[in-house]
Protein backbone atom coordinates (compact mmCIF):
# COMPACT_ATOMS: atom_id res chain seq x y z
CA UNK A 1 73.76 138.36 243.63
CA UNK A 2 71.00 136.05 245.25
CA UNK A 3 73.82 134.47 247.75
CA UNK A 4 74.94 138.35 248.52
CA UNK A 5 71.20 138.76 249.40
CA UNK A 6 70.49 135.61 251.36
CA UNK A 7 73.30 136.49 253.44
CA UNK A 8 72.65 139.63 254.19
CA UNK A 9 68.61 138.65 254.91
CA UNK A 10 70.07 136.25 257.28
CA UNK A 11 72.14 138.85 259.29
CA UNK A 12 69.61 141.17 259.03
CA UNK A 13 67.31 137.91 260.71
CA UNK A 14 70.36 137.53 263.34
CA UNK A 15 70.67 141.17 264.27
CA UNK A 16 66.69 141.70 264.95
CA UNK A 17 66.76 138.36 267.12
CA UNK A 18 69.37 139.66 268.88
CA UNK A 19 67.67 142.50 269.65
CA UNK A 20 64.68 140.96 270.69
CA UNK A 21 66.25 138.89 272.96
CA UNK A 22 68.91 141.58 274.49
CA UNK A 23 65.31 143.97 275.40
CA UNK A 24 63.91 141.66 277.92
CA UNK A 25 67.04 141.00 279.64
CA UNK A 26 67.74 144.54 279.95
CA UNK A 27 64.29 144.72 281.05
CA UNK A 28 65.04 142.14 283.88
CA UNK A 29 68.19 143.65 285.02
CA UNK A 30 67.14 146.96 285.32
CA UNK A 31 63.79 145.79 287.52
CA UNK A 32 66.62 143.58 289.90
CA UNK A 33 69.34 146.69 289.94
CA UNK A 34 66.43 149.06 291.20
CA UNK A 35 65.17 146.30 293.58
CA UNK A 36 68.54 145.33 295.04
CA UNK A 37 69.20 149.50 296.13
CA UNK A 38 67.14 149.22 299.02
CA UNK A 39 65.22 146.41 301.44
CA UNK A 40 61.83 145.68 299.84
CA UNK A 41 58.36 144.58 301.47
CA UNK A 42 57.56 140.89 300.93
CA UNK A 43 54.56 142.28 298.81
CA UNK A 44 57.28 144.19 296.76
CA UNK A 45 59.53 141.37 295.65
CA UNK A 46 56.11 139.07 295.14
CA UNK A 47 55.63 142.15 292.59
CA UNK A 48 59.17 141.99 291.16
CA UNK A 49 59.63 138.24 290.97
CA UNK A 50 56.37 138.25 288.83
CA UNK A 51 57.36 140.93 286.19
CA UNK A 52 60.40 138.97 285.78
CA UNK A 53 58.27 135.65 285.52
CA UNK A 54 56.06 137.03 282.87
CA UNK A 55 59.30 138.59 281.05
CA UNK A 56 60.97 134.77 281.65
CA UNK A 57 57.87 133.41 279.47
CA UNK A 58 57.96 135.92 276.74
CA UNK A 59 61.97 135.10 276.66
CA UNK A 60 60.90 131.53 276.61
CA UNK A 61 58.34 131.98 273.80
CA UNK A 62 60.30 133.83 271.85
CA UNK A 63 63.16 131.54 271.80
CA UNK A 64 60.90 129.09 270.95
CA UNK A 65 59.86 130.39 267.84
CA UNK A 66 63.01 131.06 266.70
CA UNK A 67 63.59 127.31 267.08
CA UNK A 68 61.00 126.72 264.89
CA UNK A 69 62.10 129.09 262.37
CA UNK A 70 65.36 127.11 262.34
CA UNK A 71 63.79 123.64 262.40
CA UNK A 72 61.07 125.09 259.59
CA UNK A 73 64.16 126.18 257.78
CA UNK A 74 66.42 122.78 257.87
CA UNK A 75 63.43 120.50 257.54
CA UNK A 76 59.94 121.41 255.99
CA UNK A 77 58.81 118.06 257.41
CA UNK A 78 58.60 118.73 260.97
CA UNK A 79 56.95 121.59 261.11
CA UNK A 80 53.63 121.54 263.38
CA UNK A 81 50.75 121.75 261.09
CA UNK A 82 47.02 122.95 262.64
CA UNK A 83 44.05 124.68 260.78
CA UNK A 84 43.58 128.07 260.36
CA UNK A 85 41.01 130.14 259.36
């Protein structure tokens, strides 16, 4: 019974990453299908390439974590220690 449930915490953990990842992307390809429909202003795709920037660095952070979680997971030794309050 406690395998049955690990497994199905860790798809649970696999679907909801998925998820979180798949948003952003769809994010990103929606902002370059609407850009790409007509010629922009220099200004515009300054604007554009910066939303997808900022949605690059959440991607990046995110997967990052995750990393973590897995690392955390395999071996409690290298996890990053700091103070909290």
């Amino acid at each position: 019974d406690r395998l049955q449930k690990s497994f199905q915490i860790q798809r649970s953990f696999v679907a909801n990453a998925s998820h979180e990842l798949r948003t952003p992307l769809t994010v990103m390809n929606g902002q370059i299908e609407v850009a790409l429909m007509k010629t922009r202003t220099p200004d515009e795709y300054r604007r554009l390439l910066a939303l997808l920037t900022d949605e690059i660095k959440n991607m990046t952070a995110l997967a990052n974590a995750l990393l973590d979680m897995a690392q955390a997971d395999s071996d409690a030794t290298a996890l990053r220690m700091r103070k909290v309050r």
